[in-house]
C-alpha atoms as a PDB file:
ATOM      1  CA  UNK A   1     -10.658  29.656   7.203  1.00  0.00           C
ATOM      2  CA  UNK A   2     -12.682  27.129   5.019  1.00  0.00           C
ATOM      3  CA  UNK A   3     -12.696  23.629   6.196  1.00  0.00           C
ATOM      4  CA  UNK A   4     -10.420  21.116   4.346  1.00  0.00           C
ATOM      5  CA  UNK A   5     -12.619  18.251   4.423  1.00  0.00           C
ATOM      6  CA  UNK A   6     -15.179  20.357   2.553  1.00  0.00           C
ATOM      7  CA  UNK A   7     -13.210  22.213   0.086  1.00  0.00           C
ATOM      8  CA  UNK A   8     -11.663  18.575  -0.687  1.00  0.00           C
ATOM      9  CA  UNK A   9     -15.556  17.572  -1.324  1.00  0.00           C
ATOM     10  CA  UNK A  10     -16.312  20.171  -3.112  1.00  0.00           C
ATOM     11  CA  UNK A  11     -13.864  19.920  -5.737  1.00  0.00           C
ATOM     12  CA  UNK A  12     -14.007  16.569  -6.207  1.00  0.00           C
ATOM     13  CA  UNK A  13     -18.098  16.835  -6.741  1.00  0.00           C
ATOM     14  CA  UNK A  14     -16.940  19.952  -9.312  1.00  0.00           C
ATOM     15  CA  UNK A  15     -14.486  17.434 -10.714  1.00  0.00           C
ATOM     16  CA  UNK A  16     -17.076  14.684 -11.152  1.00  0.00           C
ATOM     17  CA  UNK A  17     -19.735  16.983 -12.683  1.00  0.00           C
ATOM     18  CA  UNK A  18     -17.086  18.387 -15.309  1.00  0.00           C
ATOM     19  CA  UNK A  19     -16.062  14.508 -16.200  1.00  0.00           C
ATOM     20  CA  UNK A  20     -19.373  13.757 -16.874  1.00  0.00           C
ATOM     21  CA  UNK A  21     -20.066  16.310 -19.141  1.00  0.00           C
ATOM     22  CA  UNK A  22     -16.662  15.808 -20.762  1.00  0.00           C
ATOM     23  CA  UNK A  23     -17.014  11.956 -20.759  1.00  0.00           C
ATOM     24  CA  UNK A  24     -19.972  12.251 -23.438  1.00  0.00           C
ATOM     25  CA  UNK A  25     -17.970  14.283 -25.546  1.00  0.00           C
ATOM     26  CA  UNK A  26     -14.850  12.475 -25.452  1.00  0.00           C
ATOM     27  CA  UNK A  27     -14.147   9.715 -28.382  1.00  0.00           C
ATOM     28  CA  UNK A  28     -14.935   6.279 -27.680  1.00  0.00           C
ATOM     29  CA  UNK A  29     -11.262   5.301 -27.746  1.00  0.00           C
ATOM     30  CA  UNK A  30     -10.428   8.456 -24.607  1.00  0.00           C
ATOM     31  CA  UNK A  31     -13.436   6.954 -22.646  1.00  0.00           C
ATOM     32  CA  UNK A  32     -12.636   3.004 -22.925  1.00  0.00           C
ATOM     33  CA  UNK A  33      -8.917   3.625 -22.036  1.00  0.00           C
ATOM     34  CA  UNK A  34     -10.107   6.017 -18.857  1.00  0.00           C
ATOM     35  CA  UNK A  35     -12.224   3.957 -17.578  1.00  0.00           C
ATOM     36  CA  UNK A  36      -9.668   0.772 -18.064  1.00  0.00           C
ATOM     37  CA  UNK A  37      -7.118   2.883 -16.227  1.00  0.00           C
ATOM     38  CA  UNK A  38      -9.181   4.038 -13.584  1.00  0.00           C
ATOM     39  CA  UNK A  39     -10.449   0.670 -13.171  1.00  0.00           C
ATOM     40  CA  UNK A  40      -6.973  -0.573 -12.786  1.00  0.00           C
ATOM     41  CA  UNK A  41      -6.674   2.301 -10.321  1.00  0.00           C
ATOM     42  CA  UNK A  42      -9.313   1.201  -8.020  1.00  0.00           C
ATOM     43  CA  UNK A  43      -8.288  -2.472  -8.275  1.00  0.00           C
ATOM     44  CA  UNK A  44      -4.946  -1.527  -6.740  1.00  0.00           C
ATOM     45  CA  UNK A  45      -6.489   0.366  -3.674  1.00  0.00           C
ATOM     46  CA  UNK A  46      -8.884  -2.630  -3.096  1.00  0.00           C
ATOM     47  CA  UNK A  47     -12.024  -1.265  -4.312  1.00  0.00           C
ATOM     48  CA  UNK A  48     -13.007  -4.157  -6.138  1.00  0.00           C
ATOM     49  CA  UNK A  49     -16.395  -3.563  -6.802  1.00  0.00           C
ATOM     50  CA  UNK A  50     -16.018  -0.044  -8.600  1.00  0.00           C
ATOM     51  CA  UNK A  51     -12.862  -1.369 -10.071  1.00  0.00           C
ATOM     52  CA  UNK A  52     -15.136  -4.217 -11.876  1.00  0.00           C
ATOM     53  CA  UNK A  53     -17.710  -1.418 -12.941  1.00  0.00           C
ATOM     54  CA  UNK A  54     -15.274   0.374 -14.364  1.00  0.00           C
ATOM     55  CA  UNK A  55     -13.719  -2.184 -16.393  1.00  0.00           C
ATOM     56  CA  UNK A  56     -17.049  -3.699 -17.821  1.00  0.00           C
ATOM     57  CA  UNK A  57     -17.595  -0.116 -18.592  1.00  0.00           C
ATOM     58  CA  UNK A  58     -14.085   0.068 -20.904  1.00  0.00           C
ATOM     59  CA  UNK A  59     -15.098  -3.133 -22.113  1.00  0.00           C
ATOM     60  CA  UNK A  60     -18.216  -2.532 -23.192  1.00  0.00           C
ATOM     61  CA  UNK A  61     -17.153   0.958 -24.962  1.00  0.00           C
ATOM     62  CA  UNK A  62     -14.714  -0.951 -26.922  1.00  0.00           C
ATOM     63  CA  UNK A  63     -16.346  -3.976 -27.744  1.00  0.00           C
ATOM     64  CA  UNK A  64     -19.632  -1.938 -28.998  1.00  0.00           C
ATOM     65  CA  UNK A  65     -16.877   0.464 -31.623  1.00  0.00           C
ATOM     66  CA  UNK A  66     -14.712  -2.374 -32.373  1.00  0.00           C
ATOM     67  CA  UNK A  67     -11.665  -1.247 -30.329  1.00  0.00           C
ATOM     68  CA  UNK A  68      -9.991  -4.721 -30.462  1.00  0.00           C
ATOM     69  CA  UNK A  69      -6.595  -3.896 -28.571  1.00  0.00           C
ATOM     70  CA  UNK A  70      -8.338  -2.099 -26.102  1.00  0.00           C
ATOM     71  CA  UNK A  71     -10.748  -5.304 -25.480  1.00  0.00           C
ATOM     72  CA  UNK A  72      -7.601  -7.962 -25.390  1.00  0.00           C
ATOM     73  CA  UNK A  73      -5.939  -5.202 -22.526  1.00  0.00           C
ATOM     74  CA  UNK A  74      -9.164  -5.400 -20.739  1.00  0.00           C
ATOM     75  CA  UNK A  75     -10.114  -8.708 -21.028  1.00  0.00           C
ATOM     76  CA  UNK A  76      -7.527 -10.592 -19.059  1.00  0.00           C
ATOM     77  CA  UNK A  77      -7.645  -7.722 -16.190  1.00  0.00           C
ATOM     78  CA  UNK A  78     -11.239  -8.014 -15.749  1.00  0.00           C
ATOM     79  CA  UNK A  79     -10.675 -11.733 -15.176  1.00  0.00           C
ATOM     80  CA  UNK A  80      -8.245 -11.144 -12.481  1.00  0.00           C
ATOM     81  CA  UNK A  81      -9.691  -8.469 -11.126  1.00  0.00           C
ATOM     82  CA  UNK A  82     -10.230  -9.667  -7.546  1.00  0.00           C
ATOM     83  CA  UNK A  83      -6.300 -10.383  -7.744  1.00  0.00           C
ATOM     84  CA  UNK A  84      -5.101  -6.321  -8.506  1.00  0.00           C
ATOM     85  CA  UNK A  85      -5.294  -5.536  -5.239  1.00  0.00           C
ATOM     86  CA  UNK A  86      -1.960  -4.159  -3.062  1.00  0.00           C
ATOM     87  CA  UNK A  87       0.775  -6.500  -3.018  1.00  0.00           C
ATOM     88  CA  UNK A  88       0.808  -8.835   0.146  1.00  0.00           C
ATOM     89  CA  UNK A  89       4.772  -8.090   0.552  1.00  0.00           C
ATOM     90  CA  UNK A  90       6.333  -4.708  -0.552  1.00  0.00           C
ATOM     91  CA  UNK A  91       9.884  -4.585  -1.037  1.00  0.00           C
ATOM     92  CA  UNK A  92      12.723  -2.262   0.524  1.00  0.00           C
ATOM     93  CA  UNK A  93      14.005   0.582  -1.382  1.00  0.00           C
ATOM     94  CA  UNK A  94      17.285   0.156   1.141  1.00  0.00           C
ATOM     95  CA  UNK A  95      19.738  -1.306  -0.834  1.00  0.00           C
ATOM     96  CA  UNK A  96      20.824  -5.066  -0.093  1.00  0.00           C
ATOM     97  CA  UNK A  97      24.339  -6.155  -0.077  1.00  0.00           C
ATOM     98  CA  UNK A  98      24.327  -9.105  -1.319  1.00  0.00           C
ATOM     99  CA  UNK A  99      27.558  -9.585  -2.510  1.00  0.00           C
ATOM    100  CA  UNK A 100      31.022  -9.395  -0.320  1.00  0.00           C
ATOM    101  CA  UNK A 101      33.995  -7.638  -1.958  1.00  0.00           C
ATOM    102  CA  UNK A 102      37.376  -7.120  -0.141  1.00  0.00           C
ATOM    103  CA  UNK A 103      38.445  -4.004  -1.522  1.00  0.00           C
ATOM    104  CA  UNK A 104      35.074  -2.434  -1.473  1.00  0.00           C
ATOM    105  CA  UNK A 105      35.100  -3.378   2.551  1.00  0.00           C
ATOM    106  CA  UNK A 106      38.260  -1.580   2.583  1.00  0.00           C
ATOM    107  CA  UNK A 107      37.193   1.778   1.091  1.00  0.00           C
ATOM    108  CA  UNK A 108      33.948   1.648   3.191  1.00  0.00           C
ATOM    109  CA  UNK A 109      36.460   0.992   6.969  1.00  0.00           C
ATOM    110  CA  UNK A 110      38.528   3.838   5.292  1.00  0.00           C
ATOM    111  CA  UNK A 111      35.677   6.083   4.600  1.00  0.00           C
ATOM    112  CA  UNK A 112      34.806   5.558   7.832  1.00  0.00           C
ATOM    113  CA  UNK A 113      37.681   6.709   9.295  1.00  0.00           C
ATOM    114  CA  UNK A 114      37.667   9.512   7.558  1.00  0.00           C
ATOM    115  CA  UNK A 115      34.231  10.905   8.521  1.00  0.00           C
ATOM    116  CA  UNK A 116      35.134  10.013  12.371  1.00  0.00           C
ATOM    117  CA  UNK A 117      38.453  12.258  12.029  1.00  0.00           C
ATOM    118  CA  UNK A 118      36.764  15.239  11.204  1.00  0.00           C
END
C-alpha cells in the first residue's frame, strides 16, 4: 500500500506543476482574482508572508492591465493583511436561548414527558 504522506505530496507537486503551466495561459483577470483569493486563503490560516506575496501578486496583475475593481478589492486587504488571520473567539453553532417564553417552556416539560414515557 502506497504511503499517504507521499501520494498527498505527489499530487500536490502534480497540482502545482499543472497551475503553473495553466497560470500563463489564463487571462489576466482569472490570474489577479486567484491569486487575491488564495491570498485571502492563506491570510486566514496565518500564513502571512505567502498571503502578502500573493496579494502583491493580484495587485500587480491588475494594476499593470488596468483591472480597477480588482485593485480597489485588493487594496484595502493587502493593508490589513497581518489582521486576516483566524478569529481570536469563534462562536457556538449550539443555539442560545435567549429569550424566556411560558408556553414554549410548557411544550418543551411536555415533550419531555413524553419521550420519558416511552
Amino acid at each position: 500500500m502506497p504511503s499517504t504522506s507521499g501520494t498527498i505530496a505527489t499530487l500536490a507537486a502534480q497540482l502545482k506543476q499543472c497551475w503553473n503551466c495553466q497560470h500563463s495561459l489564463a487571462p489576466p483577470n482569472i490570474r489577479a482574482d486567484f491569486s487575491e483569493k488564495a491570498g485571502i486563503g492563506y491570510a486566514r490560516f496565518g500564513n502571512s508572508r505567502k498571503a502578502e506575496t500573493l496579494l502583491r501578486q493580484a495587485l500587480e496583475s491588475a494594476t499593470a492591465h488596468g483591472l480597477h475593481e480588482v485593485v480597489f478589492r485588493i487594496e484595502p486587504i493587502l493593508d490589513g493583511a497581518q489582521e486576516c488571520g483566524a478569529p481570536d473567539h469563534l462562536e457556538s453553532a449550539a443555539p442560545q436561548n435567549s429569550f424566556e417564553i411560558e408556553s414554549l417552556k410548557e411544550v418543551s416539560a411536555s415533550l419531555a414527558m413524553l419521550g420519558a414515557d416511552s
